[in-house]
Protein backbone atom coordinates (compact mmCIF):
# COMPACT_ATOMS: atom_id res chain seq x y z
CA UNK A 1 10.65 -22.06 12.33
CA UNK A 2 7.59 -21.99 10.63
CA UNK A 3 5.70 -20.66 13.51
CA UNK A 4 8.22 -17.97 14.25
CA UNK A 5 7.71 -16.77 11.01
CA UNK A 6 3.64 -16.75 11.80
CA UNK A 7 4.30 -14.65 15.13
CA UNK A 8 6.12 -12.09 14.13
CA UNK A 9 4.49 -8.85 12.30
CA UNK A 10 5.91 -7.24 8.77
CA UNK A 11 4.80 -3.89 7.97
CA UNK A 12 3.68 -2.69 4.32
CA UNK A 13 3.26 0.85 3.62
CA UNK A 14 -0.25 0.94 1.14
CA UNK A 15 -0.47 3.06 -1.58
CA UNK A 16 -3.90 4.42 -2.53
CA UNK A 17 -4.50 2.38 -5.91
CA UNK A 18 -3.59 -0.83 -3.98
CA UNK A 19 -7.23 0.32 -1.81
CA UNK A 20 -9.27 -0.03 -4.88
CA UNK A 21 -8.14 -3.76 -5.83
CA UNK A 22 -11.15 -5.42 -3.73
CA UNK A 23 -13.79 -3.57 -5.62
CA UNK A 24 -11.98 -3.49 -8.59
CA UNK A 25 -11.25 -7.51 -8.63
CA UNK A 26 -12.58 -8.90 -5.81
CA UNK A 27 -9.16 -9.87 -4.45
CA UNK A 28 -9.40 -9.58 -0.26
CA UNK A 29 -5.79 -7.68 -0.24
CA UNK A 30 -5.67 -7.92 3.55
CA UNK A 31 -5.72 -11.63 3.38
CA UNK A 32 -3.39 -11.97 0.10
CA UNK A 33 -0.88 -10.01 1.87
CA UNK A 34 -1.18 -12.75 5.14
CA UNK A 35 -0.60 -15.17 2.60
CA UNK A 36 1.72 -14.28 0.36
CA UNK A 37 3.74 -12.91 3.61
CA UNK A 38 3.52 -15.71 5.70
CA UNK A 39 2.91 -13.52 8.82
CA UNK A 40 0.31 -11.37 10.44
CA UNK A 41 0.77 -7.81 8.63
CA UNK A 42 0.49 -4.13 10.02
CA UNK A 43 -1.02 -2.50 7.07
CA UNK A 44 0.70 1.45 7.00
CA UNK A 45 -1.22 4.31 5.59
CA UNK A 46 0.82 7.46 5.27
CA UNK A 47 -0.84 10.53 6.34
CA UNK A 48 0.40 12.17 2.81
CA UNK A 49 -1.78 9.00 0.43
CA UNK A 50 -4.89 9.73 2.72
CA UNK A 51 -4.39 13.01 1.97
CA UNK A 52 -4.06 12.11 -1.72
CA UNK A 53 -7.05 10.44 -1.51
CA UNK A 54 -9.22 13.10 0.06
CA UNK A 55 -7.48 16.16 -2.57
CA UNK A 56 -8.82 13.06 -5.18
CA UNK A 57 -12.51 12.73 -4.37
CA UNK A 58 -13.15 16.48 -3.83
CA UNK A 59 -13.36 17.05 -7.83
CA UNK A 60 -14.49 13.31 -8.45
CA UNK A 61 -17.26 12.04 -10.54
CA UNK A 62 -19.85 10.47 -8.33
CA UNK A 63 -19.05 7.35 -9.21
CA UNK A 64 -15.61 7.62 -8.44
CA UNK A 65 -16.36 9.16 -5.19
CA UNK A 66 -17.92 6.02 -4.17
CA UNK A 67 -14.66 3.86 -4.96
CA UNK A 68 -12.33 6.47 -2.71
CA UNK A 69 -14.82 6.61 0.21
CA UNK A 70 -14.80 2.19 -0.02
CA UNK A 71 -10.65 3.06 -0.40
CA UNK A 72 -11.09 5.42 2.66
CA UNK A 73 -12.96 2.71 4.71
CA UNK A 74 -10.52 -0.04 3.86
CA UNK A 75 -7.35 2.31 5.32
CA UNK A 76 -9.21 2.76 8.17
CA UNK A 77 -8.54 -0.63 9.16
CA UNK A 78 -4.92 0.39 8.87
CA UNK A 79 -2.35 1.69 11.16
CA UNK A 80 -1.91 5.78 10.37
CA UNK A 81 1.71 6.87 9.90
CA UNK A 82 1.78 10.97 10.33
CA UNK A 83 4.57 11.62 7.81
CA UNK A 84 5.07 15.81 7.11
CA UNK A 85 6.18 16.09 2.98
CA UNK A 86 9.11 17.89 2.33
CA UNK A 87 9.27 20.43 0.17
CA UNK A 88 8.57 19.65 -3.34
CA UNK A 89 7.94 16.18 -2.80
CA UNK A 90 5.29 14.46 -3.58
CA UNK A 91 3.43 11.60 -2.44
CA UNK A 92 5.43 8.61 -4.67
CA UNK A 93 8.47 10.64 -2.81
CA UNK A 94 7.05 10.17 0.43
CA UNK A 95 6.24 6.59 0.27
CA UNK A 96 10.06 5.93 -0.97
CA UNK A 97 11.22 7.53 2.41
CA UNK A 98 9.46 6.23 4.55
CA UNK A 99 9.89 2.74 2.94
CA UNK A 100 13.43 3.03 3.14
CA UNK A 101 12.99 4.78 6.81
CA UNK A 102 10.67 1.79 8.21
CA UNK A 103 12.26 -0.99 6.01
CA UNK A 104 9.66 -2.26 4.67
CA UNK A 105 7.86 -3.06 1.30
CA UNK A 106 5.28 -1.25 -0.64
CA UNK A 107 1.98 -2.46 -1.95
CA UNK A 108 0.92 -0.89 -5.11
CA UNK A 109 0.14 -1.40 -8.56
CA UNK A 110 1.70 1.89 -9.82
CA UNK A 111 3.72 1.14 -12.53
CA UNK A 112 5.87 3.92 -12.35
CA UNK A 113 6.46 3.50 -8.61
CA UNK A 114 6.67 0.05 -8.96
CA UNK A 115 9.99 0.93 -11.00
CA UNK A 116 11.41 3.64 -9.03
CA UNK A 117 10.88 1.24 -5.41
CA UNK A 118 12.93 -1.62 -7.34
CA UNK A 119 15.46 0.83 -8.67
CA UNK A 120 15.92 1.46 -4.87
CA UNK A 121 15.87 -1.83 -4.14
CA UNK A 122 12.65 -1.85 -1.43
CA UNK A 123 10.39 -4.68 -2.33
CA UNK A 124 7.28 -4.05 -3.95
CA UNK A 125 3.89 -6.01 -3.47
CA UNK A 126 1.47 -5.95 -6.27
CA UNK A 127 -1.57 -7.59 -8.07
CA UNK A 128 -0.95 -10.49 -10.54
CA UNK A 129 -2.63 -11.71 -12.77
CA UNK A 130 -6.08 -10.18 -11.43
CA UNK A 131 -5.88 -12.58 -8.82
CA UNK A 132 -2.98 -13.20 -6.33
CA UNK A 133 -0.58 -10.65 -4.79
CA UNK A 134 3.30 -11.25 -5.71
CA UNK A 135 6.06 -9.23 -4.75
CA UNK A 136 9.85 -8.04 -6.14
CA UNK A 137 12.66 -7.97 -3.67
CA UNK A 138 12.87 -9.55 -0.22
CA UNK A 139 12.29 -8.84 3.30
């Protein structure tokens, strides 16, 4: 059982604040997700958060700049969903779809996400206590 569980793959869709928790805490995310997860992981990065993240460091302080191109770098190690926004939504919209397309959990730290993904039941990965990842819901 146990190595069924490490073969197969479960996909998590990344929202852009979950990118900054290495240089914010030093917490390897990619590794923490393996972990917590219990099976290799295909890290998702919807075309509409890169996006978000690019419209972001355009009128960024130089400092900040330097956290979204490390946030950039890190999604580039991530598999690139294409995902065209319907009208009016916005990105926390688009992540919801596509969660509840793809069936599979979210990885943020977005409080107010955090609350809307639960209210729709998709499970949510996020940082706790600094240190570990821990997630609501089930796979």
């Amino acid at each position: 059982m146990a190595e069924e569980a490490k073969r197969r793959s479960i996909s998590v869709i990344l929202d852009s604040n979950f990118l900054f928790v290495p240089l914010q805490f030093g917490v390897d995310v990619f590794e923490e997700l393996r972990r917590l997860l219990e099976s290799s992981v295909r890290c998702l990065m919807l075309s509409t958060v890169l996006e978000e993240l690019r419209l972001l460091k355009q009128n960024a302080k130089p400092s900040f700049k330097k956290k979204i191109d490390f946030a950039l770098s890190l999604a580039e190690g991530c598999e690139k969903v294409e995902v065209d926004a319907e009208c009016g939504e916005t990105v926390d919209d688009s992540i919801i779809r596509m969660a509840r397309l793809l069936r599979c959990p979210v990885a943020t730290n977005d409080a107010e996400l955090r609350r809307r993904l639960r209210a729709e039941m998709i499970p949510v990965i996020y940082l706790r206590k600094r240190a570990y990842l821990e997630m609501n819901g089930a796979i």
